[in-house]
Protein backbone atom coordinates (compact mmCIF):
# COMPACT_ATOMS: atom_id res chain seq x y z
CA UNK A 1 19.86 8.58 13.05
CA UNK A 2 23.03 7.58 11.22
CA UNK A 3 23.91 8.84 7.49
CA UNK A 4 22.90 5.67 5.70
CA UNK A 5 19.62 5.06 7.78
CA UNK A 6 18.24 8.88 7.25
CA UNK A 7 19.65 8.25 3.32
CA UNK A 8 17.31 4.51 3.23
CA UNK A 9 14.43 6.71 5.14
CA UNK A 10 14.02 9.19 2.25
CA UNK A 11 13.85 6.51 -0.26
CA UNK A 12 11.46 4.84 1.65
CA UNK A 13 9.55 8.20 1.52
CA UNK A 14 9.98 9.08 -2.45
CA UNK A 15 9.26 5.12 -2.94
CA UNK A 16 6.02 5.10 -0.90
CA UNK A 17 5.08 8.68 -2.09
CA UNK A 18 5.22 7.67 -6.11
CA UNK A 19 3.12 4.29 -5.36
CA UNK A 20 0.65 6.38 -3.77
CA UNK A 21 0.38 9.18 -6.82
CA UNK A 22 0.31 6.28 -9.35
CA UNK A 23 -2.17 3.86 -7.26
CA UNK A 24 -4.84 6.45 -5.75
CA UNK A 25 -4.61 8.13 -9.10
CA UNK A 26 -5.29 5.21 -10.74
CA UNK A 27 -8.57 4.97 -8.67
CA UNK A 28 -9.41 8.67 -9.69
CA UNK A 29 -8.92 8.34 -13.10
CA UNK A 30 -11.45 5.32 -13.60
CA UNK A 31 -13.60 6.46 -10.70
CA UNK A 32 -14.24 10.69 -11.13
CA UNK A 33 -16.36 12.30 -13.48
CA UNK A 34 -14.93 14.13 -16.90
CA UNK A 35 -11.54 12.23 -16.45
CA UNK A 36 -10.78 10.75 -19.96
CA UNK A 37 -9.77 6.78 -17.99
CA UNK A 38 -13.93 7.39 -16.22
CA UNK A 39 -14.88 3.37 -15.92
CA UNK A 40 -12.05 1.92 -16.75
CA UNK A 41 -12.99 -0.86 -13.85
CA UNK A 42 -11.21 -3.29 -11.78
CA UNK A 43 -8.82 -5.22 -14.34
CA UNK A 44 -7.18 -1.79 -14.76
CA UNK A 45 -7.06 -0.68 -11.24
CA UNK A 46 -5.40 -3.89 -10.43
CA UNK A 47 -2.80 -3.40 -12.99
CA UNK A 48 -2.57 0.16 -12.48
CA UNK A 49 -1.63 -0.11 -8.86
CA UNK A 50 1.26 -3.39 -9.17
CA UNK A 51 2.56 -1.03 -11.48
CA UNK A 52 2.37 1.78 -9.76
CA UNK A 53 4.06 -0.48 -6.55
CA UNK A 54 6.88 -1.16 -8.59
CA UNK A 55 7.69 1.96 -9.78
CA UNK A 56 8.38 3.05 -6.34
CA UNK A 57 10.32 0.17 -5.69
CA UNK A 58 12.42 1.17 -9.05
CA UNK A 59 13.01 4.33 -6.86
CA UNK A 60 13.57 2.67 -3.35
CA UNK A 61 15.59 -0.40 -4.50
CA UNK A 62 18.95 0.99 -2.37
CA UNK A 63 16.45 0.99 0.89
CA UNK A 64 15.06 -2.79 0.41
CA UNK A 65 11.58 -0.78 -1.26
CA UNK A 66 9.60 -1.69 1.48
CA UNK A 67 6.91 1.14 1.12
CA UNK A 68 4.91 -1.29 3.57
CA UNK A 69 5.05 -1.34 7.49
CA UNK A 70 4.02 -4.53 6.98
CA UNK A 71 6.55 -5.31 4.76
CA UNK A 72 9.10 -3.82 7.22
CA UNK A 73 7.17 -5.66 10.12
CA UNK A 74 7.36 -9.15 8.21
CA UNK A 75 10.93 -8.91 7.73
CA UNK A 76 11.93 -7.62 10.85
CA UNK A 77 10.00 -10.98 12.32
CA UNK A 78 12.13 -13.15 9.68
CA UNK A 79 15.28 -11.21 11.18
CA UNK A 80 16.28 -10.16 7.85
CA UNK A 81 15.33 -6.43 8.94
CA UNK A 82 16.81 -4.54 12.07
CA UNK A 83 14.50 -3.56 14.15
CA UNK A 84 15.68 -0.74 15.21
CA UNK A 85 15.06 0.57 11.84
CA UNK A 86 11.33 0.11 11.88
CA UNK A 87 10.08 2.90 13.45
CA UNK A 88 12.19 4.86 11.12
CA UNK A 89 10.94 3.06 7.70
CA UNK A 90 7.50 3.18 8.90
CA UNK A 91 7.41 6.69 9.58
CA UNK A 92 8.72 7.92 5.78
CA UNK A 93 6.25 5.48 4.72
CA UNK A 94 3.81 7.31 5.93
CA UNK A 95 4.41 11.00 5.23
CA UNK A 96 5.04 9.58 1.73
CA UNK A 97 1.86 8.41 1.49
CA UNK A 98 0.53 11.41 2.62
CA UNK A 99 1.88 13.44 0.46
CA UNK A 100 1.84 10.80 -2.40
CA UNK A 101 -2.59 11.50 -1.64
CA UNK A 102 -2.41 15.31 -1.60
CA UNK A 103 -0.59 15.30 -4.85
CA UNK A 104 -3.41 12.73 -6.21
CA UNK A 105 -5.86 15.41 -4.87
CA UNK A 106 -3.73 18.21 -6.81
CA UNK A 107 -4.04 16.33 -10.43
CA UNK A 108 -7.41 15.69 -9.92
CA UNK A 109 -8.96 18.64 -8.52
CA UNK A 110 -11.06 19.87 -10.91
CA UNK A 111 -12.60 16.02 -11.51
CA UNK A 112 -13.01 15.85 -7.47
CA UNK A 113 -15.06 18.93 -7.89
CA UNK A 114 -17.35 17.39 -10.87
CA UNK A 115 -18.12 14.70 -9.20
CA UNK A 116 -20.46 13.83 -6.90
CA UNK A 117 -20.08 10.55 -4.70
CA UNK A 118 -18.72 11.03 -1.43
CA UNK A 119 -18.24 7.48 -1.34
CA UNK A 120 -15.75 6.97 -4.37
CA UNK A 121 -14.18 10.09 -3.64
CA UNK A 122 -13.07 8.36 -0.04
CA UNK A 123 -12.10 4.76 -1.96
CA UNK A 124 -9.62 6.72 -4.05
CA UNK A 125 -7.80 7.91 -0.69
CA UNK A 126 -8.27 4.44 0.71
CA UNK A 127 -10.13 1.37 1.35
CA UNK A 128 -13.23 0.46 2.65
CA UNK A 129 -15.50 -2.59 2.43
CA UNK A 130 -17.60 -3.65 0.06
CA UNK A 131 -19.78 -5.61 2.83
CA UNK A 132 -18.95 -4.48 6.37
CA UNK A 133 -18.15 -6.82 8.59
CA UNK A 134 -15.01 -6.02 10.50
CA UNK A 135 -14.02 -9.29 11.87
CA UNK A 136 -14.35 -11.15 8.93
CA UNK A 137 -12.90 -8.24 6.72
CA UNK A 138 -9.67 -8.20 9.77
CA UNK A 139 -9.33 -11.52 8.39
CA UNK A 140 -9.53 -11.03 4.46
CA UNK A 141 -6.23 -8.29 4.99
CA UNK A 142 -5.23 -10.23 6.98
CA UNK A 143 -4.67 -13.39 4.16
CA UNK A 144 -3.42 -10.64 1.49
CA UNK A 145 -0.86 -9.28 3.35
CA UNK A 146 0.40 -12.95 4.91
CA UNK A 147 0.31 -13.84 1.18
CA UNK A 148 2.55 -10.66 0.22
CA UNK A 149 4.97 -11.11 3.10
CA UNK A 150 5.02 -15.01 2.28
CA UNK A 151 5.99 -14.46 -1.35
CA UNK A 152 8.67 -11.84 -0.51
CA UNK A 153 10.64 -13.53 2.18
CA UNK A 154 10.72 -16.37 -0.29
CA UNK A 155 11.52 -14.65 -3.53
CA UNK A 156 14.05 -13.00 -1.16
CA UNK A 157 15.85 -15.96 0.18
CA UNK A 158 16.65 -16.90 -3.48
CA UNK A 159 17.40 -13.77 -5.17
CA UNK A 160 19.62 -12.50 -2.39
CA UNK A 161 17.56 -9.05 -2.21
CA UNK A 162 15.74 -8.40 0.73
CA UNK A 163 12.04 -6.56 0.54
CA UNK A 164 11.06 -5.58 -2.69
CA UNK A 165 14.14 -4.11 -4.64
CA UNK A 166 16.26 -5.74 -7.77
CA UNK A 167 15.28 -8.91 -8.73
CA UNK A 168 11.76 -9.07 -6.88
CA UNK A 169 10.31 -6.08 -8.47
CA UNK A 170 8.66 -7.85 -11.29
CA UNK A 171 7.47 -10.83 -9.44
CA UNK A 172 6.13 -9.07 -6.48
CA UNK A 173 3.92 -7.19 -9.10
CA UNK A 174 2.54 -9.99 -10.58
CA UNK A 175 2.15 -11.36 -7.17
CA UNK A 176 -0.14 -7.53 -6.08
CA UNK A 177 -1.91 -7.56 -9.28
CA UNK A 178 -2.69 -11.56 -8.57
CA UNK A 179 -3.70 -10.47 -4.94
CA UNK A 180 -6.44 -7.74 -6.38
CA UNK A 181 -7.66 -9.68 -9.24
CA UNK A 182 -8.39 -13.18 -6.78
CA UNK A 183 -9.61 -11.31 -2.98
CA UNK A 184 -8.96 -7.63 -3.78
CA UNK A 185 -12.88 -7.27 -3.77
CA UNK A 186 -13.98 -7.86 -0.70
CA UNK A 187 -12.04 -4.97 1.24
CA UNK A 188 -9.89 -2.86 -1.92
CA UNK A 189 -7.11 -5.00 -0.37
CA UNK A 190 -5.07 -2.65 1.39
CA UNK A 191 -2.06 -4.58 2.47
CA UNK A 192 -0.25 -1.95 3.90
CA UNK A 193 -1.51 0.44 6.83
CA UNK A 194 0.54 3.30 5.32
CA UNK A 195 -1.20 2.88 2.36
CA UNK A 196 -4.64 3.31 3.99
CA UNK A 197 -3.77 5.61 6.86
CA UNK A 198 -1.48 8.53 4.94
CA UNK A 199 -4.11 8.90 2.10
CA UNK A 200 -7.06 8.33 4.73
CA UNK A 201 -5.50 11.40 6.71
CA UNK A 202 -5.00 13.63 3.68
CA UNK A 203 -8.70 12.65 3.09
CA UNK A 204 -9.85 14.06 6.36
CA UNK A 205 -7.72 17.56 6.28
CA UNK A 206 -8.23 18.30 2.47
CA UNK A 207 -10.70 20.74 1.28
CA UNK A 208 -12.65 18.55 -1.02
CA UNK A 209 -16.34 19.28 -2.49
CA UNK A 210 -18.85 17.55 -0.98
CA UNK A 211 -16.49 14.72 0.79
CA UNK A 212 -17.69 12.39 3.45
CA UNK A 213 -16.46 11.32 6.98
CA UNK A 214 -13.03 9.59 6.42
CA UNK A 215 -14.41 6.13 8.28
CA UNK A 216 -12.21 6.31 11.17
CA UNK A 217 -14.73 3.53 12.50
CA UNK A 218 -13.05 1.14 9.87
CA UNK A 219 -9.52 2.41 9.34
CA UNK A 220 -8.60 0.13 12.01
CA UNK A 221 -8.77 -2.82 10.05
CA UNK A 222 -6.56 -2.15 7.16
CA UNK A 223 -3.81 -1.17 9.67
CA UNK A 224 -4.37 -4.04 12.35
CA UNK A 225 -5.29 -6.85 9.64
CA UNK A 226 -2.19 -6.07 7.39
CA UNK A 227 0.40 -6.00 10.23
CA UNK A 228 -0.69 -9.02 11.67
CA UNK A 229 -0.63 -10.93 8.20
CA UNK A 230 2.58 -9.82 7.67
CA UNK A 231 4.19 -10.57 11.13
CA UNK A 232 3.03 -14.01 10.45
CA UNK A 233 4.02 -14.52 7.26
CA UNK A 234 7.75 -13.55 8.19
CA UNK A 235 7.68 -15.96 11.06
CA UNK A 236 6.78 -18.88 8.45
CA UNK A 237 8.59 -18.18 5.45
CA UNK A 238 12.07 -17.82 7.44
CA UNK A 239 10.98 -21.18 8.24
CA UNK A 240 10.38 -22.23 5.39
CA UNK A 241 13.12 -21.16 3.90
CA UNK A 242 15.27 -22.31 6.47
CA UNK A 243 15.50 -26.10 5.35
């Protein structure tokens, strides 16, 4: 791995890592017990978590702040990604999120402990359905994540910044935030497999009172669903763009 690559992979880690702390801890503080944000609801969690992505693209801007494998995915498809660099991005991505989960744990410990719902302690790690129906809820990431990738291959083909750094940050959080608000209820819109899958992981190994499984029957979809969406939506928009 060259200097510049392993330099782009650890902002891709810090990036991912600070969405995660900020967006699962939004989800603990309006969903465990004794924490002073306790039912905030969904306007907030929305807002909480496009803020929360663009603070980690603040941090990732010099890497293209993907924080996404489907974001890294999507591009590559569009060719304005290398991919050779994928496995790479998509890797820091993940241990980010990881880590970005355990921290979440950390901060909320004591409020993990006080509360008892094994359910909403695994929908602050990551998603899960509110109706289960996995074809049908393949195809609901699916949409949010084509609409992601769709908006940032063509908010990058005018501002000259590919992914999510410079320029995009502030539209591609209004665009998340629209994205939860509209169809974020029918699956906690995951969008990005490292969000789901690093936090889903620290879910499973953590020592946390009175947890449940970690649905490993599920976590299938909000990897699968998002990377399709956003091969998809790469294809198009350089398309689309291209006239």
């Amino acid at each position: 791995m060259d200097a510049v690559l392993f330099h782009n992979c650890i902002l891709e880690f810090l990036g991912t890592l600070v969405m995660i702390l900020l967006g699962d801890g939004v989800c603990a503080c309006m969903g465990l017990n004794k924490s002073k944000g306790k039912g905030g609801g969904w306007v907030v969690i929305t807002l909480g978590w496009g803020l929360a992505v663009m603070a980690g693209v603040f941090i990732a801007h010099n890497s293209g702040a993907h924080l996404n494998p489907a974001v890294s995915v999507g591009l590559a498809c569009a060719g304005m990604f290398p991919w050779s660099n994928v496995i790479p991005y998509i890797i820091a991505q993940m241990l980010g999120a990881f880590l970005g989960a355990v921290l979440v744990w950390l901060m909320y410990k004591d409020h993990f402990d006080a509360t008892d719902d094994p359910e909403g302690k695994l929908t602050i790690f990551c998603t899960m359905p509110a109706i289960e129906n996995k074809p049908l809820n393949f195809l609901q990431e699916f949409i949010c994540a084509f609409i992601l990738l769709l908006l940032i291959v063509c908010i990058s083909s005018y501002t000259g910044v590919v992914g999510l750094g410079g320029n995009s940050a502030w539209p591609i959080t209004m665009v998340i935030v629209s994205i939860g608000m509209s169809l974020g209820g029918v699956t906690g819109y995951a969008m990005n497999p490292a969000r789901d899958l690093g936090p889903r992981i620290a879910h499973a190994l953590l020592p946390i009172k009175g947890k449940r499984d970690s649905g490993w029957s599920y976590s299938w979809v909000p990897i699968l669903g998002p990377l399709a969406g956003g091969a998809l939506a790469g294809l198009l928009g350089v398309w689309i763009t291209s006239f």
